[in-house]
N, C-alpha and C. Protein backbone atom coordinates (compact mmCIF):
# COMPACT_ATOMS: atom_id res chain seq x y z
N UNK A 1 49.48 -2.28 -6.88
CA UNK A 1 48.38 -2.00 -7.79
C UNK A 1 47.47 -3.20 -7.87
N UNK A 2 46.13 -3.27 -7.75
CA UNK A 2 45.03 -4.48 -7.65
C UNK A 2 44.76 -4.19 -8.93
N UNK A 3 43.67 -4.92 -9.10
CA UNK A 3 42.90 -5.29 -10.38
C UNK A 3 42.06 -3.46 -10.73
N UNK A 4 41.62 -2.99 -10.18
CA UNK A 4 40.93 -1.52 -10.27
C UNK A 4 41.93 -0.55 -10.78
N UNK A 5 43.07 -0.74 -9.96
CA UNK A 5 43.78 0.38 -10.15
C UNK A 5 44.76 0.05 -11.92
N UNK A 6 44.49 -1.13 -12.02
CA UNK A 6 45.46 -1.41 -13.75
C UNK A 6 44.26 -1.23 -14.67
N UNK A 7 42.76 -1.23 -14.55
CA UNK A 7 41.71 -0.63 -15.19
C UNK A 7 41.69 0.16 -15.55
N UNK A 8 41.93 1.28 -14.26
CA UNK A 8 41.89 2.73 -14.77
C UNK A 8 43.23 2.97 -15.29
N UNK A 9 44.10 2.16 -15.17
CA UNK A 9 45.52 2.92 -15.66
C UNK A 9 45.55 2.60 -17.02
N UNK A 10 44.84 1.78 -17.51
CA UNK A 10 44.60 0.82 -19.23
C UNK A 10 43.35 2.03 -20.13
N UNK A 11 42.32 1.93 -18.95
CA UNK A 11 41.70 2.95 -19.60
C UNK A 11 42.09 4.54 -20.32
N UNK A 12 42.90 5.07 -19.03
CA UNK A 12 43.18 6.35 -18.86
C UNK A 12 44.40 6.29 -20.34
N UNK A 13 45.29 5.34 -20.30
CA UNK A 13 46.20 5.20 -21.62
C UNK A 13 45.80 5.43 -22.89
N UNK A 14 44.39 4.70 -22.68
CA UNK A 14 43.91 4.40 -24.08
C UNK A 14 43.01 6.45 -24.02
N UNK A 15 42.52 6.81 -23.39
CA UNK A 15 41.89 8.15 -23.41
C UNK A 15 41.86 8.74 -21.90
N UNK A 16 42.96 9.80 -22.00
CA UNK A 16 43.53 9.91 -20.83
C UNK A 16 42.10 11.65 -20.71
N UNK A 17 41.34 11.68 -21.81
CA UNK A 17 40.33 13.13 -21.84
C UNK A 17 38.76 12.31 -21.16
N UNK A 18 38.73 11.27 -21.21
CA UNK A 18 37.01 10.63 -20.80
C UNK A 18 36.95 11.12 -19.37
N UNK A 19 35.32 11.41 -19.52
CA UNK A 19 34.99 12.16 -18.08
C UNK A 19 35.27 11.05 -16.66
N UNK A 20 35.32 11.43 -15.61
CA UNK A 20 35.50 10.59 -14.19
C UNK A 20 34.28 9.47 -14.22
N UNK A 21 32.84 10.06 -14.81
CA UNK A 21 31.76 9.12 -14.99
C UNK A 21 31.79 7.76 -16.18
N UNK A 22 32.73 8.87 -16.82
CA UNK A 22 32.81 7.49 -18.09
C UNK A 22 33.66 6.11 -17.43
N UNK A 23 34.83 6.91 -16.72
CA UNK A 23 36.11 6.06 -16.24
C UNK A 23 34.93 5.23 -15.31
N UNK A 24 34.61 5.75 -14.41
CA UNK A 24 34.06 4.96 -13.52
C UNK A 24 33.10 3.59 -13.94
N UNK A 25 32.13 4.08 -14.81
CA UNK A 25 30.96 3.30 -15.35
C UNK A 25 32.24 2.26 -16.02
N UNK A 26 33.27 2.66 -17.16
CA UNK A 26 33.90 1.71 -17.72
C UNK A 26 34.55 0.97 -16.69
N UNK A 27 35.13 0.70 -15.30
CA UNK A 27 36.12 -0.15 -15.11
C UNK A 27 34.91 -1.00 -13.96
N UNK A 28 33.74 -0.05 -13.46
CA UNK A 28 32.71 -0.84 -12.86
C UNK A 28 32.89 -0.14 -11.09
N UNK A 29 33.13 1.04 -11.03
CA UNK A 29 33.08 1.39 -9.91
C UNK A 29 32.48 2.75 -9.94
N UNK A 30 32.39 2.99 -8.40
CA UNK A 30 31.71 4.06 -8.04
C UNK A 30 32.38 5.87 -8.97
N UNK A 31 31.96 6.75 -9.34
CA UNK A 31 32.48 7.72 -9.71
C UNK A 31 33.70 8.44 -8.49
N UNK A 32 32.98 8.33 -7.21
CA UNK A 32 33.99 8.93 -6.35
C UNK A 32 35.31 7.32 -6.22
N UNK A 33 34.65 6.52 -5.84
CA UNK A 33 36.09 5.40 -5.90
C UNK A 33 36.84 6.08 -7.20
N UNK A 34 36.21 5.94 -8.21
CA UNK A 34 37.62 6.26 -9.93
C UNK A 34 38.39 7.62 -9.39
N UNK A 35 37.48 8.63 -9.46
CA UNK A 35 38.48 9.62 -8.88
C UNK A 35 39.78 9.20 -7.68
N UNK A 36 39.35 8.85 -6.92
CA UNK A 36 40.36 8.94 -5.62
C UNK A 36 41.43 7.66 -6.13
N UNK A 37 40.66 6.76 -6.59
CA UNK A 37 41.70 5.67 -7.19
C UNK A 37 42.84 6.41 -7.92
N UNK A 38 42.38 7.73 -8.93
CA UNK A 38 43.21 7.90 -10.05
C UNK A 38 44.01 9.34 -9.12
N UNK A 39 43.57 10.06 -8.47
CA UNK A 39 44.40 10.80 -7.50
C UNK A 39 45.40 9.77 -7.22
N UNK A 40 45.07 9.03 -6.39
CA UNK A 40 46.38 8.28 -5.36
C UNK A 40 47.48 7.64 -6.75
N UNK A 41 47.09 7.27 -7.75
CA UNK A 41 48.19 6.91 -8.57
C UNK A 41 48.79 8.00 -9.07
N UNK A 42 48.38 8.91 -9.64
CA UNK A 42 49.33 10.68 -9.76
C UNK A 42 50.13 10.68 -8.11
N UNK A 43 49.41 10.49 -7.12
CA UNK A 43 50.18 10.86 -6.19
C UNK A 43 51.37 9.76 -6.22
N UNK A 44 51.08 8.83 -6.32
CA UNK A 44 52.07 7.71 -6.21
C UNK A 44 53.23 8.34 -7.44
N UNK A 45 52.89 8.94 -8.45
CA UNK A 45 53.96 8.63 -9.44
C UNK A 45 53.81 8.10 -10.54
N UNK A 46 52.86 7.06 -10.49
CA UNK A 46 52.27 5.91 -11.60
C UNK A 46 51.72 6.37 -12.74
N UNK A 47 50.93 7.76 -12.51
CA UNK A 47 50.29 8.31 -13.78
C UNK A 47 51.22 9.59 -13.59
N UNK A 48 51.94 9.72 -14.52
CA UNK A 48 52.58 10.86 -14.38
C UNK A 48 52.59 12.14 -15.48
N UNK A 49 51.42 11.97 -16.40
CA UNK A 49 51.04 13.10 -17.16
C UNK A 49 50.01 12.53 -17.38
N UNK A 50 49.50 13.68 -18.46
CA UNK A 50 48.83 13.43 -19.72
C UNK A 50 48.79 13.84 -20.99
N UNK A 51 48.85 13.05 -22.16
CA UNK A 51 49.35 14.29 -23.05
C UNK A 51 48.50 13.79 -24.27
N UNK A 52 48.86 14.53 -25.50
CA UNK A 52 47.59 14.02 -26.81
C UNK A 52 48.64 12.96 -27.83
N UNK A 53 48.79 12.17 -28.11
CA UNK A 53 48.64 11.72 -29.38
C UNK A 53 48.60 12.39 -30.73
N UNK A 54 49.37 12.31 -31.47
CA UNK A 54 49.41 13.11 -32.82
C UNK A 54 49.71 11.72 -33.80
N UNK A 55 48.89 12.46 -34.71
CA UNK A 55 49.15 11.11 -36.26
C UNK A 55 49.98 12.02 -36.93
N UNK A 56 51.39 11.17 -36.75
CA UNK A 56 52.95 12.10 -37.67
C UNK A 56 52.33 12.08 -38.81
N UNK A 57 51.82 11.13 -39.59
CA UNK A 57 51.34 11.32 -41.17
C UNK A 57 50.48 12.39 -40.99
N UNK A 58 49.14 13.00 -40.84
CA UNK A 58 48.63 13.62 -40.71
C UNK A 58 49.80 15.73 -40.36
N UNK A 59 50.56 15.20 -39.86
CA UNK A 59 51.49 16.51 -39.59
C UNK A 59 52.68 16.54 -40.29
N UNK A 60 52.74 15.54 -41.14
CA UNK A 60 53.40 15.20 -42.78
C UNK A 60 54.99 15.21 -42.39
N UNK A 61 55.25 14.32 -41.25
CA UNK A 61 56.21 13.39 -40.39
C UNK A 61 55.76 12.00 -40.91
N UNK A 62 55.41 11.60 -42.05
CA UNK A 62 55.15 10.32 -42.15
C UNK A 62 56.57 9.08 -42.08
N UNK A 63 57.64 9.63 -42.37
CA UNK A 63 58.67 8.43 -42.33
C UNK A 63 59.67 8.78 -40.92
N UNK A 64 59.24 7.67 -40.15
CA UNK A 64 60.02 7.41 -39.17
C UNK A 64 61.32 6.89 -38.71
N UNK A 65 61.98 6.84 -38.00
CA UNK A 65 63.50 5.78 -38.09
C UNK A 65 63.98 6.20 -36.80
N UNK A 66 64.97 4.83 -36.10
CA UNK A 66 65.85 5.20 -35.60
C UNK A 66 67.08 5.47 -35.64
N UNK A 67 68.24 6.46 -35.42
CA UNK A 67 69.10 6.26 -35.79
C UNK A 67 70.08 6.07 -34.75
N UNK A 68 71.14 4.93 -34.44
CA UNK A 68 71.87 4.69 -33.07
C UNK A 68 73.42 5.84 -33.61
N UNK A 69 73.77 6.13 -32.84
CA UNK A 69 75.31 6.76 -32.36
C UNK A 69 75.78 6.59 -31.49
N UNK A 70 76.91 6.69 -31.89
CA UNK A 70 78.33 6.27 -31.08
C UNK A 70 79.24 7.50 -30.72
N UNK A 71 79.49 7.89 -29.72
CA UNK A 71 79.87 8.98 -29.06
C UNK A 71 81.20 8.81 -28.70
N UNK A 72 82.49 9.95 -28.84
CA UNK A 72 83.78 9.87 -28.53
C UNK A 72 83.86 11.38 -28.38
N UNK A 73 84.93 12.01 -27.50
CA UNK A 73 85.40 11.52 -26.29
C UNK A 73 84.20 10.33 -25.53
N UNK A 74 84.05 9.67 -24.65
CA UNK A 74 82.76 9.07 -24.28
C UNK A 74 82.83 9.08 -22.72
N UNK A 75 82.24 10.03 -22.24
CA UNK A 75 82.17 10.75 -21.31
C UNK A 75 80.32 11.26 -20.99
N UNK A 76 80.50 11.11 -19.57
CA UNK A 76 79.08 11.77 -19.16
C UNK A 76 78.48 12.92 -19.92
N UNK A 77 79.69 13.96 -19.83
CA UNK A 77 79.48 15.10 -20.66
C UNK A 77 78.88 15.39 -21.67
N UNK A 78 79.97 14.35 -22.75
CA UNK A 78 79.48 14.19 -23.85
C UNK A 78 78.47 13.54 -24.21
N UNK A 79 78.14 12.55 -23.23
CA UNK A 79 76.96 12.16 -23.75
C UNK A 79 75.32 12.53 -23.31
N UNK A 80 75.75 13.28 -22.36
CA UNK A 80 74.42 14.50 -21.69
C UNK A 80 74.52 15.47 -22.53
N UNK A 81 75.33 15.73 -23.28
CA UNK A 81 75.29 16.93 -24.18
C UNK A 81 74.85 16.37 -25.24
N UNK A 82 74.78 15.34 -26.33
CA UNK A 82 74.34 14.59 -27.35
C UNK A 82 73.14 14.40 -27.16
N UNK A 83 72.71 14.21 -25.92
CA UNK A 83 71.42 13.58 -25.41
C UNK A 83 70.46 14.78 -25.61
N UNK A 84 71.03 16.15 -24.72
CA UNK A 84 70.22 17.45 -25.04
C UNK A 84 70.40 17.44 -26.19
N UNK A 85 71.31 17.66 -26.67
CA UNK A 85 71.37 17.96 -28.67
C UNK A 85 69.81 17.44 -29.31
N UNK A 86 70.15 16.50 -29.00
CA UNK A 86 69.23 15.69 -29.89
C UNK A 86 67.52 15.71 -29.65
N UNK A 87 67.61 15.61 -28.45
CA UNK A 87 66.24 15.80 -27.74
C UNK A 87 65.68 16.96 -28.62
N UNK A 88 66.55 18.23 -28.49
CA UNK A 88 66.16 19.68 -28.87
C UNK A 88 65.50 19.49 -30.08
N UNK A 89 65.96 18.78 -30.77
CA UNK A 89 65.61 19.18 -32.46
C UNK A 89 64.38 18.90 -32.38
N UNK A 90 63.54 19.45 -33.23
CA UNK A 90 62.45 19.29 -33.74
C UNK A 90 61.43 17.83 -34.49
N UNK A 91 62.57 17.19 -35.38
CA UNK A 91 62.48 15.57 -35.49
C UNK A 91 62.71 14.87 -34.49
N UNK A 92 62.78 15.01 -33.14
CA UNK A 92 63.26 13.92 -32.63
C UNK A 92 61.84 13.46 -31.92
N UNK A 93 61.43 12.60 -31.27
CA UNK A 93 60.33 12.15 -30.98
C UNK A 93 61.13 11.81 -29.61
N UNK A 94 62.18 10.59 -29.28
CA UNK A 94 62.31 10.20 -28.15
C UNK A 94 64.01 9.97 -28.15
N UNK A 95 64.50 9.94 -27.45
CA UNK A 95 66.30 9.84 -26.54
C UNK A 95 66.28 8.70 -25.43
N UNK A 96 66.88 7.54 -26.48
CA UNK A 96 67.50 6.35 -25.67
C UNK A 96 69.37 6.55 -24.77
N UNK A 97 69.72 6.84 -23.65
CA UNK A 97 70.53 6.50 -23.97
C UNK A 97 71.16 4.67 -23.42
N UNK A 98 71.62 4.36 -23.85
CA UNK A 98 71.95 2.85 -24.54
C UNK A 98 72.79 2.55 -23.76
N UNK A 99 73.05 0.83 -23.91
CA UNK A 99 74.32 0.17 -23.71
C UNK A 99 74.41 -0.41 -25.18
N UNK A 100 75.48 -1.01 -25.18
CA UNK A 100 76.18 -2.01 -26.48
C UNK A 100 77.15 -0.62 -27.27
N UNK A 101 77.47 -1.49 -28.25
CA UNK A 101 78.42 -0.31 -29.32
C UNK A 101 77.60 0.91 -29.62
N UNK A 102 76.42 1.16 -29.21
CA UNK A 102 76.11 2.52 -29.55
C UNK A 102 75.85 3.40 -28.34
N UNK A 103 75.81 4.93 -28.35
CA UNK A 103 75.68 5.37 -26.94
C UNK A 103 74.35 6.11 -26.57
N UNK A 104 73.53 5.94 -28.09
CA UNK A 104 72.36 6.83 -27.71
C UNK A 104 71.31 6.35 -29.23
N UNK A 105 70.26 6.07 -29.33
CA UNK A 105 68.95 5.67 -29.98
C UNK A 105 67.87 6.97 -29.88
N UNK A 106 68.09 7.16 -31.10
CA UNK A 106 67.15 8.77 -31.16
C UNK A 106 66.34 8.38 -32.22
N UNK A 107 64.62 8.27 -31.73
CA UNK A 107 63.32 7.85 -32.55
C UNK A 107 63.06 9.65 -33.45
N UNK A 108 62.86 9.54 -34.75
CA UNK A 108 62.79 10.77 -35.09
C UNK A 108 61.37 10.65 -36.38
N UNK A 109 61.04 11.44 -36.85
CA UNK A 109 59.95 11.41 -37.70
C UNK A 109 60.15 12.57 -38.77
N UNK A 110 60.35 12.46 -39.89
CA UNK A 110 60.24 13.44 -40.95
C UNK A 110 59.40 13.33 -41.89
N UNK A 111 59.89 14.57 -43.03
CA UNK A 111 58.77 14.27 -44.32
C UNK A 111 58.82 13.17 -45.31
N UNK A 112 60.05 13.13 -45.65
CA UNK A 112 60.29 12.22 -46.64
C UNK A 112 61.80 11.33 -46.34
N UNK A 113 62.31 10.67 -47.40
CA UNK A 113 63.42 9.68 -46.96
C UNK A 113 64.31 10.93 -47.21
N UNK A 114 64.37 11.61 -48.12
CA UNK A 114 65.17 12.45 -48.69
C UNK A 114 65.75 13.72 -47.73
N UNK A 115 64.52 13.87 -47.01
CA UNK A 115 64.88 14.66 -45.93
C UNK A 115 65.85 13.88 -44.47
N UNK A 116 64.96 12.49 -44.18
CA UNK A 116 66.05 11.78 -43.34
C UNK A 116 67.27 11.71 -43.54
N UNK A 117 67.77 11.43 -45.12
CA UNK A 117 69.44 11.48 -45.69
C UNK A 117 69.80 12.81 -45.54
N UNK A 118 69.02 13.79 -46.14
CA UNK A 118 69.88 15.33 -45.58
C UNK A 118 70.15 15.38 -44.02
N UNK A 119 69.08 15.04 -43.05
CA UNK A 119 69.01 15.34 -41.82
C UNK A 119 70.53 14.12 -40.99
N UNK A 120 70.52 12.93 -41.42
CA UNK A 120 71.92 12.29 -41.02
C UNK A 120 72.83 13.03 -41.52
N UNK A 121 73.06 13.10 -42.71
CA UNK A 121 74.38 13.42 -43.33
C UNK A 121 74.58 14.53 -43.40
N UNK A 122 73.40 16.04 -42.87
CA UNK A 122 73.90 17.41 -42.90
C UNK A 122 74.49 17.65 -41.66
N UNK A 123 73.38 16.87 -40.55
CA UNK A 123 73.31 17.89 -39.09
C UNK A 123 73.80 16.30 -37.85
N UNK A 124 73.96 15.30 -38.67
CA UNK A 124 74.49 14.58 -37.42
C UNK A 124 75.89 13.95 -37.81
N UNK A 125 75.93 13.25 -39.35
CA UNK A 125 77.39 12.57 -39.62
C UNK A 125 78.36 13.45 -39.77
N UNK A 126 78.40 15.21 -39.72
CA UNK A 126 79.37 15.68 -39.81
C UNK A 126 79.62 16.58 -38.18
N UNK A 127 78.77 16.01 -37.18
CA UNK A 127 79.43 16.38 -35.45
C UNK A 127 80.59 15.36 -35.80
N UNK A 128 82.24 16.06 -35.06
CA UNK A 128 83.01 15.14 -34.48
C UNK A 128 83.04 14.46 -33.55
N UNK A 129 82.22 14.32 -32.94
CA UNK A 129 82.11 13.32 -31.32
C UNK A 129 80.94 12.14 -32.07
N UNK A 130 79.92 12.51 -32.73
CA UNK A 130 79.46 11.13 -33.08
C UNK A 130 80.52 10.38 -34.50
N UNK A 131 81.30 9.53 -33.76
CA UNK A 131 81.98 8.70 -34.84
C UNK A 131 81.41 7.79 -35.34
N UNK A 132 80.14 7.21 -35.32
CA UNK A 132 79.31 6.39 -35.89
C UNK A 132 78.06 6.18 -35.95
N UNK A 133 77.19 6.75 -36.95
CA UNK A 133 75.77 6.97 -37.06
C UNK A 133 75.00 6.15 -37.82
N UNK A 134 74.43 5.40 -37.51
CA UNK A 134 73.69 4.45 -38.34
C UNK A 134 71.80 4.47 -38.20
N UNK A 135 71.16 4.19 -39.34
CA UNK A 135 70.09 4.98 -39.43
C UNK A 135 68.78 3.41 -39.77
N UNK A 136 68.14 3.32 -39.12
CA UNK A 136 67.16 1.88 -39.83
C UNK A 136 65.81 3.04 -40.25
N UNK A 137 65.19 2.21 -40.68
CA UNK A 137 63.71 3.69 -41.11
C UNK A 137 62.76 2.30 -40.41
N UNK A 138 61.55 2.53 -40.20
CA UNK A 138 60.70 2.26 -39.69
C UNK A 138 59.69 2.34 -40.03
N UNK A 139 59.51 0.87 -40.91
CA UNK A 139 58.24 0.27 -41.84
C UNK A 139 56.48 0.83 -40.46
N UNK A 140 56.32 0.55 -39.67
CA UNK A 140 55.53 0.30 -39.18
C UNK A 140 55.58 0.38 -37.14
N UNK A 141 54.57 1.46 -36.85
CA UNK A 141 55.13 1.61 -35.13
C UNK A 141 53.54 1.55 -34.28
N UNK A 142 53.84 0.64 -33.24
CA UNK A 142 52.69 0.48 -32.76
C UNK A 142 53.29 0.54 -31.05
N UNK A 143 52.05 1.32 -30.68
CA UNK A 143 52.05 1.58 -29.08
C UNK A 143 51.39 0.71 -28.35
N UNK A 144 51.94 -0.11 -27.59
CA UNK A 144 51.17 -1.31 -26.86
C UNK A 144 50.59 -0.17 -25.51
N UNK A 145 49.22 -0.70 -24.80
CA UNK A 145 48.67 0.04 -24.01
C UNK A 145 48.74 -0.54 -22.70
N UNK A 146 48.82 -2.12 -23.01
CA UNK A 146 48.87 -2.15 -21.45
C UNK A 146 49.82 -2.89 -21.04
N UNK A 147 50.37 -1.77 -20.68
CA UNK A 147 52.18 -1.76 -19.75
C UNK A 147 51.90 -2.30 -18.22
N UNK A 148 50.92 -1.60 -18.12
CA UNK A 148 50.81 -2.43 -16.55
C UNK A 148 50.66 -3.49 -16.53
N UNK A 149 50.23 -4.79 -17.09
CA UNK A 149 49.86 -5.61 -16.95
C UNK A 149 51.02 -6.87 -16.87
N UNK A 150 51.98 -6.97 -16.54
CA UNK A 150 53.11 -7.66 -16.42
C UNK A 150 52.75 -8.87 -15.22
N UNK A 151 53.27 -10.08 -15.99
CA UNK A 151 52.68 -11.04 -14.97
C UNK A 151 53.78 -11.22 -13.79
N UNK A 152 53.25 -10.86 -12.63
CA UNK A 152 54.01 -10.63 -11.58
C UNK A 152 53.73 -11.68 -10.81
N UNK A 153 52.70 -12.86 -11.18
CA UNK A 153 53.15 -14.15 -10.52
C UNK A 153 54.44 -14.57 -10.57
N UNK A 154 54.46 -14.57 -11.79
CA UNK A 154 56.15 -15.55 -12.25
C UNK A 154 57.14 -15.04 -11.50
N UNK A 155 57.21 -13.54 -11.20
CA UNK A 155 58.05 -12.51 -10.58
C UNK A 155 58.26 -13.27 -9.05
N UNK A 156 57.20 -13.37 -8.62
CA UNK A 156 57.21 -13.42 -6.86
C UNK A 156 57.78 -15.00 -6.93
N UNK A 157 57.95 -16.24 -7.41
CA UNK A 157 57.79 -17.30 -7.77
C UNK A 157 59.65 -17.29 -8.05
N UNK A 158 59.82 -16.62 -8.70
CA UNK A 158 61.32 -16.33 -9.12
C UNK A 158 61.49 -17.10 -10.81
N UNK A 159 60.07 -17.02 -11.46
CA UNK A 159 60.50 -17.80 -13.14
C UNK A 159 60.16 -16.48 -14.08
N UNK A 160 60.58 -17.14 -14.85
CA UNK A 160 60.05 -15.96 -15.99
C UNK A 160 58.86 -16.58 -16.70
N UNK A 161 58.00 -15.15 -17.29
CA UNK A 161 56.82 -15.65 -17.92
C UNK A 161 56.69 -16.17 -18.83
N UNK A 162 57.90 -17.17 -19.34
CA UNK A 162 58.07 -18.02 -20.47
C UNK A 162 58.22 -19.47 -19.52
N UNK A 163 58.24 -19.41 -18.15
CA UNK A 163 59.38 -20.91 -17.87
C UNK A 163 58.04 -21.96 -17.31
């Protein structure tokens, strides 16, 4: 990926709906270069949807949290099956599954706290395979946009972008 192609991929993040003319005029290239630039990265893999953005407050999901679990028997099975479980529901936003003492990090969004405590303690602390559910809530969530941009000097060099 050059300098053009992390433009349009920064742009397209931030408004993946702006016309091919907008993209183009914004990153400083031709309208047909933006197009074919942004083809070959779908083709590559690199852009691999597009989708909308929703404000959870606005759809009265305002309190967020993660909650980690710990899975027994602990098995592929079981934990591809926890993984669908969870995915399915309706609160869930996103499905980590993990290393360390927990086996899976499920980002979820509801109405109120009151509903998060029913929603642990109705429909997840009483499965027998999750033997340990623990819940943080989530003051504040922000989406960083540009993922591409990773300094890959340090990479080729063999330091990290701290050394």
């Amino acid at each position: 990926m050059d300098a053009v192609d992390q433009a349009i991929l920064r742009r397209l993040q931030r408004d993946g709906r702006q016309t091919n003319r907008e993209l183009a005029e914004a990153v400083g290239v031709a309208p047909s270069t933006a197009l074919e630039r942004t083809r070959a990265l779908r083709s590559r893999g690199v852009i691999t949807g597009f989708h909308a953005a929703a404000d959870l407050e606005r759809l009265g999901r305002g309190v967020q949290a993660l909650i980690s679990i710990r899975i027994r028997p602990q098995s592929r099975e079981a934990i591809e099956s926890a993984r669908d479980s969870m995915a399915s529901m309706p609160e869930t936003i996103g499905v980590f599954v993990v290393t360390g003492n927990e086996d899976l990090l499920v980002h979820v969004a509801v109405p109120s706290t009151a509903y998060l405590r029913d929603f642990v303690l109705d429909r997840l602390a009483r499965r027998k395979e999750y033997v340990d559910v623990r819940t943080i809530v989530v003051y504040d969530y922000v989406q960083p946009v540009e993922q591409s941009e990773l300094p890959s000097a340090h990479r080729s060099e063999g330091r990290t972008p701290y050394s």
